[in-house]
Protein backbone atom coordinates (compact mmCIF):
# COMPACT_ATOMS: atom_id res chain seq x y z
CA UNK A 1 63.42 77.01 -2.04
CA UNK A 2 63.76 75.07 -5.13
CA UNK A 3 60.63 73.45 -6.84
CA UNK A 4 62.37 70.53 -8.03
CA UNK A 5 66.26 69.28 -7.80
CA UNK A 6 67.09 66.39 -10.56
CA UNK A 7 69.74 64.16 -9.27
CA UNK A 8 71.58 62.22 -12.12
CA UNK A 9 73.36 63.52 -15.85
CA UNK A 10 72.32 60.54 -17.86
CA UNK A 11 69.51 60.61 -20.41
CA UNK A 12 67.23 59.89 -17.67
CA UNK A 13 68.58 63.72 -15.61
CA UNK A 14 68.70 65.19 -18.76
CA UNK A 15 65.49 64.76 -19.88
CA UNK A 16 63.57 65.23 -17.29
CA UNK A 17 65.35 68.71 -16.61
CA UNK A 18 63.93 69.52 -20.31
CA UNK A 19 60.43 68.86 -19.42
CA UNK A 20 60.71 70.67 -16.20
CA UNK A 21 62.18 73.52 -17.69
CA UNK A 22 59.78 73.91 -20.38
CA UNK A 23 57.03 73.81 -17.68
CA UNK A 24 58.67 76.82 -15.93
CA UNK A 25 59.41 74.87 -12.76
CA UNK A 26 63.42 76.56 -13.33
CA UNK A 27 64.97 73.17 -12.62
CA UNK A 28 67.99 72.41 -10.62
CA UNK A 29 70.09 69.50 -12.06
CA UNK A 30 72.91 68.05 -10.20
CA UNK A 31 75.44 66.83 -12.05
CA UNK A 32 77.88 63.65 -10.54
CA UNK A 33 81.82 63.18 -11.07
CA UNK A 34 80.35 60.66 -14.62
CA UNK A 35 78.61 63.00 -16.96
CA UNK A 36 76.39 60.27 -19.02
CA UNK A 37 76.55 57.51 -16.87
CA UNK A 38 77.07 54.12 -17.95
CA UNK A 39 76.27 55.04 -21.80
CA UNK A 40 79.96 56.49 -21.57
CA UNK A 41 81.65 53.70 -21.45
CA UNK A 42 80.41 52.37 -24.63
CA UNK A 43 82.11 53.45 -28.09
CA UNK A 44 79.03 54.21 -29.98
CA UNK A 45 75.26 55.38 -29.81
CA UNK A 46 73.40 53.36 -33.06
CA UNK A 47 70.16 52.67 -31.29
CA UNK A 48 68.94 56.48 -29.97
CA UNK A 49 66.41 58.06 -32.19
CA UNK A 50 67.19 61.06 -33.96
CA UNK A 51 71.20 59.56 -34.68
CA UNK A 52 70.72 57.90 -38.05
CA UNK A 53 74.61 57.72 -38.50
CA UNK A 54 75.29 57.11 -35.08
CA UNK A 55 76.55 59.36 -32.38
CA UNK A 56 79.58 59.41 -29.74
CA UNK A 57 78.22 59.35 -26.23
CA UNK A 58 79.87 62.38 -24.79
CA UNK A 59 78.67 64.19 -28.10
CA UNK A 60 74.82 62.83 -27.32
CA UNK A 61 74.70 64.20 -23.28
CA UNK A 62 76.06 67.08 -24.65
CA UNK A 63 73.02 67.25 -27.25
CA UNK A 64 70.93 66.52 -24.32
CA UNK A 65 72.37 68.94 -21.57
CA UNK A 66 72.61 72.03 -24.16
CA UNK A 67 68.67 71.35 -24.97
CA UNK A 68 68.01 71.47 -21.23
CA UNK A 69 69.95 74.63 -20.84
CA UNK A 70 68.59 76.36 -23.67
CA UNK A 71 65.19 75.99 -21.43
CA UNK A 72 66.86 77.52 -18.76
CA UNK A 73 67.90 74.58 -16.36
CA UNK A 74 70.49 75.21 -13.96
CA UNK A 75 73.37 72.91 -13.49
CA UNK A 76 75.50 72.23 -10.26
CA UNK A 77 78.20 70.01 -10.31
CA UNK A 78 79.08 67.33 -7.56
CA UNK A 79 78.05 64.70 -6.03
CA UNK A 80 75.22 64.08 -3.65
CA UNK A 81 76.10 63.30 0.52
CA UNK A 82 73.06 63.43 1.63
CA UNK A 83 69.94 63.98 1.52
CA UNK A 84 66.66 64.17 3.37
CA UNK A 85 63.41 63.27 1.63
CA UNK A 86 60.80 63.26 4.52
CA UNK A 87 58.46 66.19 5.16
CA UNK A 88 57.02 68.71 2.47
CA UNK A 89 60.33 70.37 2.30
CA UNK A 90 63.72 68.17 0.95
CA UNK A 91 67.09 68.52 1.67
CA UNK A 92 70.50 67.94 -0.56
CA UNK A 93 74.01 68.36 0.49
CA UNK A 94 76.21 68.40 -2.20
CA UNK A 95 80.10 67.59 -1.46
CA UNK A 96 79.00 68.08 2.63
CA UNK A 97 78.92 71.91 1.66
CA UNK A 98 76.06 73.15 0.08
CA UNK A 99 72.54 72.48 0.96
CA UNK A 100 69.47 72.81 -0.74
CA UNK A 101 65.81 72.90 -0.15
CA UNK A 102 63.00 71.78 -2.54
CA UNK A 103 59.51 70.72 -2.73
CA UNK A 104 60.31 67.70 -4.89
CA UNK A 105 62.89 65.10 -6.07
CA UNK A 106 64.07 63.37 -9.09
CA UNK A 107 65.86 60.74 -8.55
CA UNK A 108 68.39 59.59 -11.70
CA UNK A 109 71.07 58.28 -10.30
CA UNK A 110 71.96 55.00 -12.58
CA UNK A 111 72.79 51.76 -12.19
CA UNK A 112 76.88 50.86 -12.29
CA UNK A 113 77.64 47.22 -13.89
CA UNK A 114 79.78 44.80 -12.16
CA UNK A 115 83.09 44.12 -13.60
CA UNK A 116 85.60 41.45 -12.44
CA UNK A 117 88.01 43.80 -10.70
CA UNK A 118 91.03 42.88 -12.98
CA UNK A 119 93.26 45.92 -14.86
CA UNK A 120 92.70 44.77 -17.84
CA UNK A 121 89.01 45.75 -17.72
CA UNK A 122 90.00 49.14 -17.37
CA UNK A 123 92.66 49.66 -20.10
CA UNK A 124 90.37 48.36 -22.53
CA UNK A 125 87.22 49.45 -21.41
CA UNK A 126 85.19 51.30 -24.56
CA UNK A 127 87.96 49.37 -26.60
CA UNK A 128 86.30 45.79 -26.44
CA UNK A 129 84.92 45.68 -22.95
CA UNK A 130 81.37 46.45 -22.67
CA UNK A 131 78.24 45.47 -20.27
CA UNK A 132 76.22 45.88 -22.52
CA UNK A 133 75.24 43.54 -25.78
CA UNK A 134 72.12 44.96 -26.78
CA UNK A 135 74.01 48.21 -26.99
CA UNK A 136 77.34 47.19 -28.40
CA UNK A 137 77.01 43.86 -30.29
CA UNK A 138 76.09 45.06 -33.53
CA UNK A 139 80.10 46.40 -33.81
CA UNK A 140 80.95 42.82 -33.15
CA UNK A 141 78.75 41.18 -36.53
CA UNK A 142 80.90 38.09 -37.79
CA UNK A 143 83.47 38.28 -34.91
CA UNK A 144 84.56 36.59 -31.81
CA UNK A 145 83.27 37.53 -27.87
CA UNK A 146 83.36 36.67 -24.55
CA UNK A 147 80.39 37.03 -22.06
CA UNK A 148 81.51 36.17 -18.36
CA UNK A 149 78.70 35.24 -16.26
CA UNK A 150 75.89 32.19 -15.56
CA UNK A 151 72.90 33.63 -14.65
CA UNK A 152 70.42 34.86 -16.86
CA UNK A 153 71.53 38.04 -17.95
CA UNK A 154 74.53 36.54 -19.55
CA UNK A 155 72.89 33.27 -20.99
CA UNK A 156 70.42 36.01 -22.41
CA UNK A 157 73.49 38.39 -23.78
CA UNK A 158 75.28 35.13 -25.29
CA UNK A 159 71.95 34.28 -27.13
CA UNK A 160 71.95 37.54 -28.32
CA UNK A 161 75.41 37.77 -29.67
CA UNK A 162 75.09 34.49 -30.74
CA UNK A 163 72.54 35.63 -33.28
CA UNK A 164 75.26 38.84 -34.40
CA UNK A 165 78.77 36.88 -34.32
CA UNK A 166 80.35 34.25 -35.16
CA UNK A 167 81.51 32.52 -32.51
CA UNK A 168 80.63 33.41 -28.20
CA UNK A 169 82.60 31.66 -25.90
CA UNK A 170 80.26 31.98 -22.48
CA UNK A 171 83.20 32.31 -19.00
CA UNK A 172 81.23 30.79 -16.10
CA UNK A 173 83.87 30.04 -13.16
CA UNK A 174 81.95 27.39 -11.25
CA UNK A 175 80.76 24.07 -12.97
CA UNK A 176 77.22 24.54 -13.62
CA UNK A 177 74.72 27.88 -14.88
CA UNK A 178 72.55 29.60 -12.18
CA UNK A 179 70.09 30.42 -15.33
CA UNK A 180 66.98 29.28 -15.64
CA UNK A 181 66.37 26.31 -17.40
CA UNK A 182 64.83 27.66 -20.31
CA UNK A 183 67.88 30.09 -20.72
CA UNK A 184 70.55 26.79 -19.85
CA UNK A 185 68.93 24.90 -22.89
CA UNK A 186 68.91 28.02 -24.99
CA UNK A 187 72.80 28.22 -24.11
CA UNK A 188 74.06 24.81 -24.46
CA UNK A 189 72.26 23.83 -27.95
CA UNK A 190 73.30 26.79 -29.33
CA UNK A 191 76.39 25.49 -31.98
CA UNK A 192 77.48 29.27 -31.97
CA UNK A 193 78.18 29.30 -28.54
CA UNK A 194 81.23 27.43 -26.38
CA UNK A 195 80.79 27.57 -22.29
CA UNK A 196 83.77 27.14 -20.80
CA UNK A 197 82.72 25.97 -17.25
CA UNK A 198 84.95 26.62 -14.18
CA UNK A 199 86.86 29.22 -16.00
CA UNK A 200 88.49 32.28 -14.72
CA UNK A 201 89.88 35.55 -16.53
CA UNK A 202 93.27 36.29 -15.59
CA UNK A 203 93.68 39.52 -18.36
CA UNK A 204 93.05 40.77 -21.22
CA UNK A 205 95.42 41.13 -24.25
CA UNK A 206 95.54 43.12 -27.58
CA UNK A 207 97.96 46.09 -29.12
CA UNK A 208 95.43 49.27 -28.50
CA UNK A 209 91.70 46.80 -28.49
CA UNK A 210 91.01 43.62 -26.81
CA UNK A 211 92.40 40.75 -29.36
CA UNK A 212 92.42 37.80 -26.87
CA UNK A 213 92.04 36.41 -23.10
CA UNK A 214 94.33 34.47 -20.75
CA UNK A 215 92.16 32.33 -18.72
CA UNK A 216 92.90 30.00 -15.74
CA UNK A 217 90.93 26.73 -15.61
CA UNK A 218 90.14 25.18 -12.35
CA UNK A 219 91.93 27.82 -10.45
CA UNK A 220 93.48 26.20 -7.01
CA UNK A 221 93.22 22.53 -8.26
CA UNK A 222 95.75 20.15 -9.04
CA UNK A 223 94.86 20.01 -12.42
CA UNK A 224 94.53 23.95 -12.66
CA UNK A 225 96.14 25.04 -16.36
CA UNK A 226 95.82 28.35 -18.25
CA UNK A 227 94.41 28.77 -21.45
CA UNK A 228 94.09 31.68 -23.93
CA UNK A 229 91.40 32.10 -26.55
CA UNK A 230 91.61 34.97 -28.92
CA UNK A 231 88.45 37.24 -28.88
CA UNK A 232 87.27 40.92 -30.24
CA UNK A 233 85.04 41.87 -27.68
CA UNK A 234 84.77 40.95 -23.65
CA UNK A 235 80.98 41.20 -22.22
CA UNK A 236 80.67 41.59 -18.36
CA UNK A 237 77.31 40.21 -17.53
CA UNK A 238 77.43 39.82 -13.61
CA UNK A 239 74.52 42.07 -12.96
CA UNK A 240 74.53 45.91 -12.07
CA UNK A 241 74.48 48.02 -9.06
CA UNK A 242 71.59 50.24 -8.56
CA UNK A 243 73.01 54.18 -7.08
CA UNK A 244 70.93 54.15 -4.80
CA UNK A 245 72.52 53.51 -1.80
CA UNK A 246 71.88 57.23 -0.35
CA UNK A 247 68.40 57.29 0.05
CA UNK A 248 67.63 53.76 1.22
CA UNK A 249 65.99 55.34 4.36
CA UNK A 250 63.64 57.19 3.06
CA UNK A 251 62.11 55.38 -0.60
CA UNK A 252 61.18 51.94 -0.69
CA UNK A 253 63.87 49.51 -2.42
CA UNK A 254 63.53 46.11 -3.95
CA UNK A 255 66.15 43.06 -2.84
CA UNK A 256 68.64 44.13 -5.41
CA UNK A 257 68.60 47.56 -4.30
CA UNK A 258 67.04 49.47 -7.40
CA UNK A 259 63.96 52.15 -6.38
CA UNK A 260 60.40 50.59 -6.37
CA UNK A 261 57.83 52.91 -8.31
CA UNK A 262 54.30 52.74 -8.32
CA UNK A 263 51.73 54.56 -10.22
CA UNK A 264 54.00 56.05 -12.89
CA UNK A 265 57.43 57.09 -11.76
CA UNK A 266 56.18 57.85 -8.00
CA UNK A 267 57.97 56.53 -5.73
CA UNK A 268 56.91 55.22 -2.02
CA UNK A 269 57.95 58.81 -0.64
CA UNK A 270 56.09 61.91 -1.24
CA UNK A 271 57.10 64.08 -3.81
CA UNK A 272 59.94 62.02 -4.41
CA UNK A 273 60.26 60.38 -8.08
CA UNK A 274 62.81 58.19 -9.87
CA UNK A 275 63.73 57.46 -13.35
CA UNK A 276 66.16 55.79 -15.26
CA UNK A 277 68.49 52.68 -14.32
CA UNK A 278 67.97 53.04 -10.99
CA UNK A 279 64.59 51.91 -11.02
CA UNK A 280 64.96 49.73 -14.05
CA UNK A 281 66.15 46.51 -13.68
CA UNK A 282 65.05 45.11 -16.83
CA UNK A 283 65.53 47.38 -19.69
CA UNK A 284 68.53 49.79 -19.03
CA UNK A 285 68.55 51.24 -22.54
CA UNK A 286 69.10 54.85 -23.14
CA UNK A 287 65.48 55.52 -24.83
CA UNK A 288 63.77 53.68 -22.00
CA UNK A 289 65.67 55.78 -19.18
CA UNK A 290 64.32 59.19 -21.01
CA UNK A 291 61.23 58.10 -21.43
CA UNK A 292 61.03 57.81 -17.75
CA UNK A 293 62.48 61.43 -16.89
CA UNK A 294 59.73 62.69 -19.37
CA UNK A 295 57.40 60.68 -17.02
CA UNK A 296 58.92 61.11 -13.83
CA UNK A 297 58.92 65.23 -14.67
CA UNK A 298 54.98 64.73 -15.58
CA UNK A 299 54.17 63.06 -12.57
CA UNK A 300 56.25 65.76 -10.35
CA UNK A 301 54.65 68.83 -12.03
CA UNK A 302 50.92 67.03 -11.10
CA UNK A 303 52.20 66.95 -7.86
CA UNK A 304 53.47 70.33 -7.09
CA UNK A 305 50.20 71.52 -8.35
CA UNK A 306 48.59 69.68 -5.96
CA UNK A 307 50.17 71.48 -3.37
CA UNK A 308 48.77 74.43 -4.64
């Protein structure tokens, strides 16, 4: 019987396995097939305290994961199949093999962001694709991007690289912005930004780095006609995926799927808590996600007491 099982190896997992080990609750972490998460698939960490030059991702959960070892938290790698949450005493199966009990639950499973689905996206993704501005637009200062999207997240990430590059071209594919108007006025009086309605992206181009992007312009119409604009970065701002998909049945989830939590990092199931992206639709920053396995970590140690 474990005291507590941390589900996720992202800042949020990582942390919270600190705190729990320095608490002596001999935390069980286990680790998924994307060590890091989403902060991975960016090129550099300039925004995490305690990096004044900077750091590689990889090389930061490494940082993290050695500090919760050195505590004495034990790792298990795989991914979670399922679980059971109900009743004083949880169940994970890990790779529909190994099962373990516990008397409580961290969940820190991330959020995944959308991309487009073209294979492009992939050969240059970490080498101008990002989704994520706030975390990668200060390597694009006096350069050329591309945000795809027309809701609010990506009339929000234009107006933020608007105020870093020098020129954002804003893909929507149909013929008007879902954003609110507020963020739509922000957009389209903004001389630094170009919205090229009822545009499509076809590929991506460049020798080793994005350099440019064929698009496709009314795509299916009689007056359909590609285009290519040349670019050094390509945002995806579609939206994100909460993980969280496994324990729908048993934690209460909000419309877009990402854990509700109330009163701290509790979440609507006993002894069950969550922290990170998957309960964050707002923020998704590294600092924010460890500052919630701190909390969630906190709250479960309270808890187990309270068994006592």
């Amino acid at each position: 019987m474990e005291k507590i099982i941390i589900i996720g190896s992202g800042p949020a997992g990582y942390t919270a396995a600190i705190y729990a080990a320095r608490a002596n609750l001999n935390p069980l972490l286990i680790e998924g097939p994307q060590l890091g998460g989403q902060l991975t698939i960016t090129t550099e960490v300039e925004n995490f305290p305690g990096y004044p030059d900077g750091v590689e991702p990889f090389q930061m959960m490494d940082d993290l994961r050695r500090q919760a070892e050195r505590f004495g938290t034990r790792f298990v790698s795989g991914s979670v199949t399922k679980v059971n949450l109900s009743g004083d005493v949880k169940t994970i199966v890990v790779e529909d093999e190994t099962t373990y009990e516990t008397q409580s639950v961290i969940i820190a499973t991330g959020a995944s962001a959308k991309f487009l689905g073209i294979e492009s996206e992939e050969t240059y993704r970490g080498r101008g694709v990002s989704a994520c501005a706030t975390c990668d637009g200060f390597f694009y200062r006096k350069k050329t991007v591309a945000v795809v999207g027309g809701g609010d997240t990506a009339c929000e990430e234009a107006t933020y690289l608007a105020g870093l590059c020098e020129k954002v071209y804003l893909i929507v594919r149909k013929p008007f912005l879902r954003a609110s108007q507020i963020m739509q006025d922000r957009v389209l009086t903004n001389p630094k930004i170009e919205v090229l309605f009822e545009h499509n992206t076809l590929r991506l181009t460049g020798e080793g780095k994005v350099q440019g992007a064929d698009l496709i312009y009314r795509k299916g119409e009689a007056d359909e006609q590609e285009r290519h604009i040349a670019i050094d970065g390509f945002f995806l701002a579609i939206g994100h995926q909460p993980n969280t998909a496994l324990f729908k049945d048993f934690v209460q989830l909000d419309a877009e799927g990402y854990i509700v939590v109330k009163e701290g990092q509790q979440t609507t199931c006993n002894g069950v808590f969550a922290a990170g992206d998957c309960c964050d639709p707002h923020y998704r920053q590294a600092i924010v996600a460890a500052g919630s396995g701190c909390k969630a970590t906190m709250d479960a140690e309270r808890y187990l007491k309270s068994l006592k």
